[in-house]
Protein backbone atom coordinates (compact mmCIF):
# COMPACT_ATOMS: atom_id res chain seq x y z
CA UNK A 1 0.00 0.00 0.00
CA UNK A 2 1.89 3.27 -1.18
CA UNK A 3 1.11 6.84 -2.33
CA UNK A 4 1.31 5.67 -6.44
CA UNK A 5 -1.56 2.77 -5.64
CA UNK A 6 -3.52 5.83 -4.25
CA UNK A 7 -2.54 7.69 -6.63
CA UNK A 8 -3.42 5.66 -9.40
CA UNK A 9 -6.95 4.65 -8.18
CA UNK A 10 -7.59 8.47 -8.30
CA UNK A 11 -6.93 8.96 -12.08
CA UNK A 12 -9.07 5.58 -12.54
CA UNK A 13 -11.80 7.44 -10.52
CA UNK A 14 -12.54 4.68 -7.59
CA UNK A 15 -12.41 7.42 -5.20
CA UNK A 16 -13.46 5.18 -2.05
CA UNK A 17 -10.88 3.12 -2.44
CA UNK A 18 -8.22 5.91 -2.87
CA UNK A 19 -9.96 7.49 -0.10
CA UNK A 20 -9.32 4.31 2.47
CA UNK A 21 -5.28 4.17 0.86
CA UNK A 22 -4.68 7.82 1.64
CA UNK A 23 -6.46 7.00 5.28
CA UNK A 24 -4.26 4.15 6.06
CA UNK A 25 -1.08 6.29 5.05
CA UNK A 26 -2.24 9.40 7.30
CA UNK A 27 -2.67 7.06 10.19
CA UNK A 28 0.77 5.85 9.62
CA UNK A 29 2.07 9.30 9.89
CA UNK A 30 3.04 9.90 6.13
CA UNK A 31 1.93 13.35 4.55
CA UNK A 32 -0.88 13.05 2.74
CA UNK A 33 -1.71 16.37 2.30
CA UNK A 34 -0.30 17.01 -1.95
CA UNK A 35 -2.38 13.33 -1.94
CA UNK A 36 -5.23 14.74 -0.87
CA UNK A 37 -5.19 18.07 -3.03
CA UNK A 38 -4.86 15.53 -5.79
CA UNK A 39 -7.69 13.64 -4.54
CA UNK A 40 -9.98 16.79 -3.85
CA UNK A 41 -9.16 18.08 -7.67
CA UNK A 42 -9.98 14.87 -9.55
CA UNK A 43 -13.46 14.33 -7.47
CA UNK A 44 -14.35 18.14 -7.84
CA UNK A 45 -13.78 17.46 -12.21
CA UNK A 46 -15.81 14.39 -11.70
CA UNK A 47 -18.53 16.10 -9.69
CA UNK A 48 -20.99 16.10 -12.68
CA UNK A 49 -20.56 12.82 -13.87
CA UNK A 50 -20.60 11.20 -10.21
CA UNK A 51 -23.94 12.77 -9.29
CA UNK A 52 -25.77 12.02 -12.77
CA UNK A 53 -24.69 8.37 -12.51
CA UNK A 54 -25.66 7.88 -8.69
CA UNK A 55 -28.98 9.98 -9.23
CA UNK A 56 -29.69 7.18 -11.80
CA UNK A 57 -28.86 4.27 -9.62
CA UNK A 58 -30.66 5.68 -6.69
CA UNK A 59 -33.67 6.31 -8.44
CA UNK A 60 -33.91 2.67 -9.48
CA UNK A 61 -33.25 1.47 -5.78
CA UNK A 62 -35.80 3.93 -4.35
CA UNK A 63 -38.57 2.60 -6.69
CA UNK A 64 -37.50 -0.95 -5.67
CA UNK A 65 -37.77 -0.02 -2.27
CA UNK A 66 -34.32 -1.06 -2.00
CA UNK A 67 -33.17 0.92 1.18
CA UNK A 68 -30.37 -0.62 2.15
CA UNK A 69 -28.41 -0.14 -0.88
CA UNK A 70 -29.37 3.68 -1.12
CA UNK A 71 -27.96 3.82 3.18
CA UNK A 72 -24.93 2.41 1.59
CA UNK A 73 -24.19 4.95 -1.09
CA UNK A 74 -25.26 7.99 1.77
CA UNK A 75 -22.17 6.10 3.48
CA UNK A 76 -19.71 5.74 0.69
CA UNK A 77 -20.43 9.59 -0.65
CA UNK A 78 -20.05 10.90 3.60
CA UNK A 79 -16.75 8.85 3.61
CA UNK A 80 -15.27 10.81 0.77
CA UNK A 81 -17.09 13.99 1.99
CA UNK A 82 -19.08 14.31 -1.50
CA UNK A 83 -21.87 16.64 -1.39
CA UNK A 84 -24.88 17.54 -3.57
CA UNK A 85 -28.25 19.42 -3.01
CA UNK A 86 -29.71 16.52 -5.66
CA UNK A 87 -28.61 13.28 -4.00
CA UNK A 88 -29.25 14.62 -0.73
CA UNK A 89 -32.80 15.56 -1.61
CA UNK A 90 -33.05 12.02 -2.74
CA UNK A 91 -31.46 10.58 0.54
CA UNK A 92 -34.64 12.10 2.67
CA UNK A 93 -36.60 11.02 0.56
CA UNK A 94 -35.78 7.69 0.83
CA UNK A 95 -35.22 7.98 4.58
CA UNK A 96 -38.58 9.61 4.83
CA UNK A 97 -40.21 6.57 2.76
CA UNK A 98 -37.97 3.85 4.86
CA UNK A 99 -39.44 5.17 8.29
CA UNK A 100 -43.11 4.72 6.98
CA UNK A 101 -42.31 1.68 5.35
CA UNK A 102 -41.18 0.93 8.80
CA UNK A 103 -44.49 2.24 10.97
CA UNK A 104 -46.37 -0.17 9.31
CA UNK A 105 -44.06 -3.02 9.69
CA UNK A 106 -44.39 -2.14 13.60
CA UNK A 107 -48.00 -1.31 13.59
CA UNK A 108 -48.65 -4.79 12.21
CA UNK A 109 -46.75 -6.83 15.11
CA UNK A 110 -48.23 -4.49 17.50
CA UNK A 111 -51.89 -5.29 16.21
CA UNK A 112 -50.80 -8.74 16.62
CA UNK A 113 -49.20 -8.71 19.65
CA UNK A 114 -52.15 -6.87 21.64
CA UNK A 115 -54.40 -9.87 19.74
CA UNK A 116 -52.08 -12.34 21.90
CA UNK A 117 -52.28 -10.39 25.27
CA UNK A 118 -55.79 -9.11 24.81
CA UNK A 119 -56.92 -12.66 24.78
CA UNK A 120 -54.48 -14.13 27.76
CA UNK A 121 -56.09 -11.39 29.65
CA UNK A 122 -59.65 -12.35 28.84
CA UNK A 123 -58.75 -15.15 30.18
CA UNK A 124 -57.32 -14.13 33.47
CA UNK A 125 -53.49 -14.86 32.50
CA UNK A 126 -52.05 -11.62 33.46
CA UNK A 127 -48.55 -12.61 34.23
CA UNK A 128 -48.65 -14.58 31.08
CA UNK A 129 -49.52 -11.33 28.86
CA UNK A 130 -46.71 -9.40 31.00
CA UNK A 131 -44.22 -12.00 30.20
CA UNK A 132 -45.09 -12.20 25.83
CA UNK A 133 -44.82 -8.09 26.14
CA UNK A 134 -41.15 -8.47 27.72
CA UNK A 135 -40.48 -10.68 25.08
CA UNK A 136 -41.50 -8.69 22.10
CA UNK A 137 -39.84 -5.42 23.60
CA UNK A 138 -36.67 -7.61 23.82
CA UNK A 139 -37.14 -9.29 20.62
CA UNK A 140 -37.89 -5.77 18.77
CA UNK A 141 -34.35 -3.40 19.62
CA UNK A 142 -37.01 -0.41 17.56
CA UNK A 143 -39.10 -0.58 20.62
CA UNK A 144 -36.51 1.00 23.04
CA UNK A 145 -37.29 4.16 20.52
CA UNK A 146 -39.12 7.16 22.01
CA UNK A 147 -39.66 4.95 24.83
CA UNK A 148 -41.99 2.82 22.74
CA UNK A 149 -41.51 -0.23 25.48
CA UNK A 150 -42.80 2.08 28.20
CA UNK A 151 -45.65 2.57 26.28
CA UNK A 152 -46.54 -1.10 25.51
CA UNK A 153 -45.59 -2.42 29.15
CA UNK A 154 -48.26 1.24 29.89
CA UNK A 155 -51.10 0.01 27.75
CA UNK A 156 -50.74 -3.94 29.24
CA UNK A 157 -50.97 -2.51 32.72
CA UNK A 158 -54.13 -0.61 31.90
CA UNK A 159 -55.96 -3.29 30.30
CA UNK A 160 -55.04 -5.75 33.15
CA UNK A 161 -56.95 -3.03 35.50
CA UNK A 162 -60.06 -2.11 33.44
CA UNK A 163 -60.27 -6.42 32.96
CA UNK A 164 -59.93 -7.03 37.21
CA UNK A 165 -61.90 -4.21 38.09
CA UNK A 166 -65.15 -5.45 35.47
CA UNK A 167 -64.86 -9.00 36.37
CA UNK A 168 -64.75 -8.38 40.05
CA UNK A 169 -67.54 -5.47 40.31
CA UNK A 170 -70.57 -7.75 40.84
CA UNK A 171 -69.21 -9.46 43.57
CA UNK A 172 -67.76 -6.05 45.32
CA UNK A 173 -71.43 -6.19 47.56
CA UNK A 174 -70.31 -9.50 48.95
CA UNK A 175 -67.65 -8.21 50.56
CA UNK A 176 -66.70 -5.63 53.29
CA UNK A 177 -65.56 -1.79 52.38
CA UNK A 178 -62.52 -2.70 53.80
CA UNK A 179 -61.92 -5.78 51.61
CA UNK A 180 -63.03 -3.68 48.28
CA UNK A 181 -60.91 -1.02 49.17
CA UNK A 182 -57.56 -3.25 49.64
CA UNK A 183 -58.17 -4.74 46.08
CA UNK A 184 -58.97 -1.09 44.69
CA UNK A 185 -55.73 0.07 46.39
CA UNK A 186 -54.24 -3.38 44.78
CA UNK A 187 -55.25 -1.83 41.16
CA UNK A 188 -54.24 1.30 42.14
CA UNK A 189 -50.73 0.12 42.38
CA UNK A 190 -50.60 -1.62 39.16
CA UNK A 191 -50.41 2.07 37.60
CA UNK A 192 -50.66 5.27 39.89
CA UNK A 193 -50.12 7.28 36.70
CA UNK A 194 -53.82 6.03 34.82
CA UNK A 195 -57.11 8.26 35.46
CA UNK A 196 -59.55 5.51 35.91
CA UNK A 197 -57.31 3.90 38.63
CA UNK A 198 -56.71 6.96 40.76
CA UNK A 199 -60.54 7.92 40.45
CA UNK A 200 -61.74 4.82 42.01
CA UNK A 201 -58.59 4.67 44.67
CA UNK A 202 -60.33 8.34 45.63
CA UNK A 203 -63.52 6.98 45.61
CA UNK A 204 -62.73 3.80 48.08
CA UNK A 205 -60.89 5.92 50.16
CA UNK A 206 -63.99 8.65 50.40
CA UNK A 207 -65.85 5.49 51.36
CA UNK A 208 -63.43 4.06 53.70
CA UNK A 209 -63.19 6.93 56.04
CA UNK A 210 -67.60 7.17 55.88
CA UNK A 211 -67.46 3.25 57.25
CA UNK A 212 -64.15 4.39 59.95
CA UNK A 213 -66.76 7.51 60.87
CA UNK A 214 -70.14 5.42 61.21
CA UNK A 215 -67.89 2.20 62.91
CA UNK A 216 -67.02 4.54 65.28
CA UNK A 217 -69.94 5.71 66.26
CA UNK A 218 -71.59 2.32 66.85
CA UNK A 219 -68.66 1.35 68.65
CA UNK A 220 -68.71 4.43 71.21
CA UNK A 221 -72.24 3.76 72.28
CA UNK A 222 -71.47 -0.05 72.33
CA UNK A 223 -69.05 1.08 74.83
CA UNK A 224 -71.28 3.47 76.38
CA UNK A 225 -73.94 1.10 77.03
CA UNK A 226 -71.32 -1.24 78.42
CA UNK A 227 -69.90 0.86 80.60
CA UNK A 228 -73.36 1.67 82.12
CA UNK A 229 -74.49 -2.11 82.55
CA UNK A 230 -71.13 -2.16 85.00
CA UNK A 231 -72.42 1.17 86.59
CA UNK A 232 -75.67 -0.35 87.28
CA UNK A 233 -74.35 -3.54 88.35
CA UNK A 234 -72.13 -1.38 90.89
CA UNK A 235 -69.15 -2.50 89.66
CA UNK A 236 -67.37 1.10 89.85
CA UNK A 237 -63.94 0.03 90.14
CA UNK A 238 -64.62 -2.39 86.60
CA UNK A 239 -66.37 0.64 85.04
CA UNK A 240 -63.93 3.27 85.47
CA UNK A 241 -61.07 0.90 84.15
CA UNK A 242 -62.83 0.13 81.01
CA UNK A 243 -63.55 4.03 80.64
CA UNK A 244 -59.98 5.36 80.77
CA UNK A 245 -58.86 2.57 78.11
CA UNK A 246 -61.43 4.02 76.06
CA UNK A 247 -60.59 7.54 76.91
CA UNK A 248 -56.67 6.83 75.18
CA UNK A 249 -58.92 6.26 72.05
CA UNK A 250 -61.10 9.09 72.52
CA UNK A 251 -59.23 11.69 74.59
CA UNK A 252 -61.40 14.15 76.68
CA UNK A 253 -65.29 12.78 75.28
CA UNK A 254 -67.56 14.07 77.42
CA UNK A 255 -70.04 10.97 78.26
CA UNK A 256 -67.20 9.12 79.11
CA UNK A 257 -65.39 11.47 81.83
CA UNK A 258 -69.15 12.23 83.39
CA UNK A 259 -69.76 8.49 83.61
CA UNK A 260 -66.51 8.48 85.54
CA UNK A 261 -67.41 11.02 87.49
CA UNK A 262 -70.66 9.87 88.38
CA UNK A 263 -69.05 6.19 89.04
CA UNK A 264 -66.67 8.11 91.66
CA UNK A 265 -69.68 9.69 93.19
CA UNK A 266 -71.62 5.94 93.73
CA UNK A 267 -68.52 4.35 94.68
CA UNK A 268 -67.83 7.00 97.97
CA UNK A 269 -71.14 6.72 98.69
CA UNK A 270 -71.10 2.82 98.60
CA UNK A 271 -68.18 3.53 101.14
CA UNK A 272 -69.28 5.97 103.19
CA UNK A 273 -72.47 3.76 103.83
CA UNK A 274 -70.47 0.29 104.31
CA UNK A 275 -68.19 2.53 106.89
CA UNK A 276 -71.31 3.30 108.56
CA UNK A 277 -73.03 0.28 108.58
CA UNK A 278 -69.68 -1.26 109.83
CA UNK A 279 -69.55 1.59 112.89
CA UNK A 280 -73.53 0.88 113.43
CA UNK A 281 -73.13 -3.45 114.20
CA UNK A 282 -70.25 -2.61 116.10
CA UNK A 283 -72.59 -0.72 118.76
């Protein structure tokens, strides 16, 4: 490999190949630069002839469809830094045409895909519709692309929520607010980000606290009611233990400390009377 093979490929006009020689010697620190002057003046005569002859070859390829050999002349004519308005104007064309040509290509295997997982989820196979997704992203490099896989492994999640939540809403009555709001909280989980999701998770919790507010009140007059069965059985001491305990739930509720109060009251009179009874046999 030497500067006459170079030079020599330049007056036969295979400028790529000249173009790699005259690389090769640059990188093994020989001047290149009356080389490349040579090189730049032969290409810049053949300018005319070079574009009409690709402009003719690329116009057969892009009515073929034939991509790959058009990306490989855009390659070969950047490698030699050869530039025209024309073959450029037919490069975004064809690049233009190649990423359509590809949007349908991935429209298609998405249409089928969603086929697959629409019908494993029908049938109650989530994990099995998660699982063909993770294979197709990985299966399918073009999917990492604008995030494409974030929107597939998105859409999956969505339709796995919209499929539990209608197969399970008939049989919501059945079971306790709590229980419907821990598998609403469930499908919340699956995607925080989708509307439907964090609707009903507002929804369930709106009811949850109604169900804490009315449980409540049942159990303070259970407790209440309790509390006075011990009064009226006399059993102070019983009664006022109960009502503090309940008092570190409910700080400071009125009823409660009165009851107390009154309890207190009974129990020194209760005292006062057995005191006096005691002093009274004794005489």
């Amino acid at each position: 490999m030497n500067q006459q093979e170079a030079i020599s490929l330049i007056n036969q006009k295979k400028f790529i190949q000249a173009k790699k020689i005259i690389l090769e010697l640059r990188k093994s620190n020989v001047n290149t630069i009356p080389l490349e002057k040579k090189f730049d003046k032969a290409l810049k005569r053949s300018h005319k002839s070079i574009e009409t002859k690709i402009l003719k070859s690329l116009d057969t390829h892009l009515k073929n469809k034939s991509f790959k050999e058009i990306f490989n002349y855009e390659k070969k004519l950047k490698s030699i830094n050869f530039n025209s308005k024309k073959i450029q104007k037919t490069f975004d064309i064809s690049h233009k045409k190649y990423k359509a040509l590809l949007e349908i290509e991935h429209k298609k295997s998405l249409d089928k895909l969603f086929i697959e997982v629409d019908n494993l989820i029908l049938d109650s196979k989530y994990n099995d519709a998660i699982l063909l997704s993770r294979e197709f992203i990985s299966s399918n490099p073009w999917c990492k692309n604008d995030h494409f896989d974030f929107k597939i492994s998105l859409e999956i999640k969505r339709k796995i929520i919209d499929h539990k939540y209608k197969t399970n809403k008939k049989q919501f009555k059945k079971h306790t607010i709590l229980t419907q709001f821990e598998f609403i909280k469930k499908l919340y989980l699956i995607d925080p980000t989708y509307i439907k999701s964090q609707k009903l998770f507002y929804k369930y919790q709106i009811k949850l606290r109604k169900y804490d507010k009315i449980k409540k009140k049942i159990l303070t007059k259970e407790s209440i009611l309790s509390l006075k069965v011990l009064y009226y059985e006399c059993k102070y001491e019983s009664m006022i233990l109960q009502a503090k305990k309940f008092l570190k739930i409910r700080p400071n509720y009125k009823p409660i400390i009165n009851l107390i109060k009154k309890a207190n009251r009974s129990m020194q009179i209760r005292n006062y009377k057995l005191a006096f009874d005691k002093i009274k046999s004794k005489k």
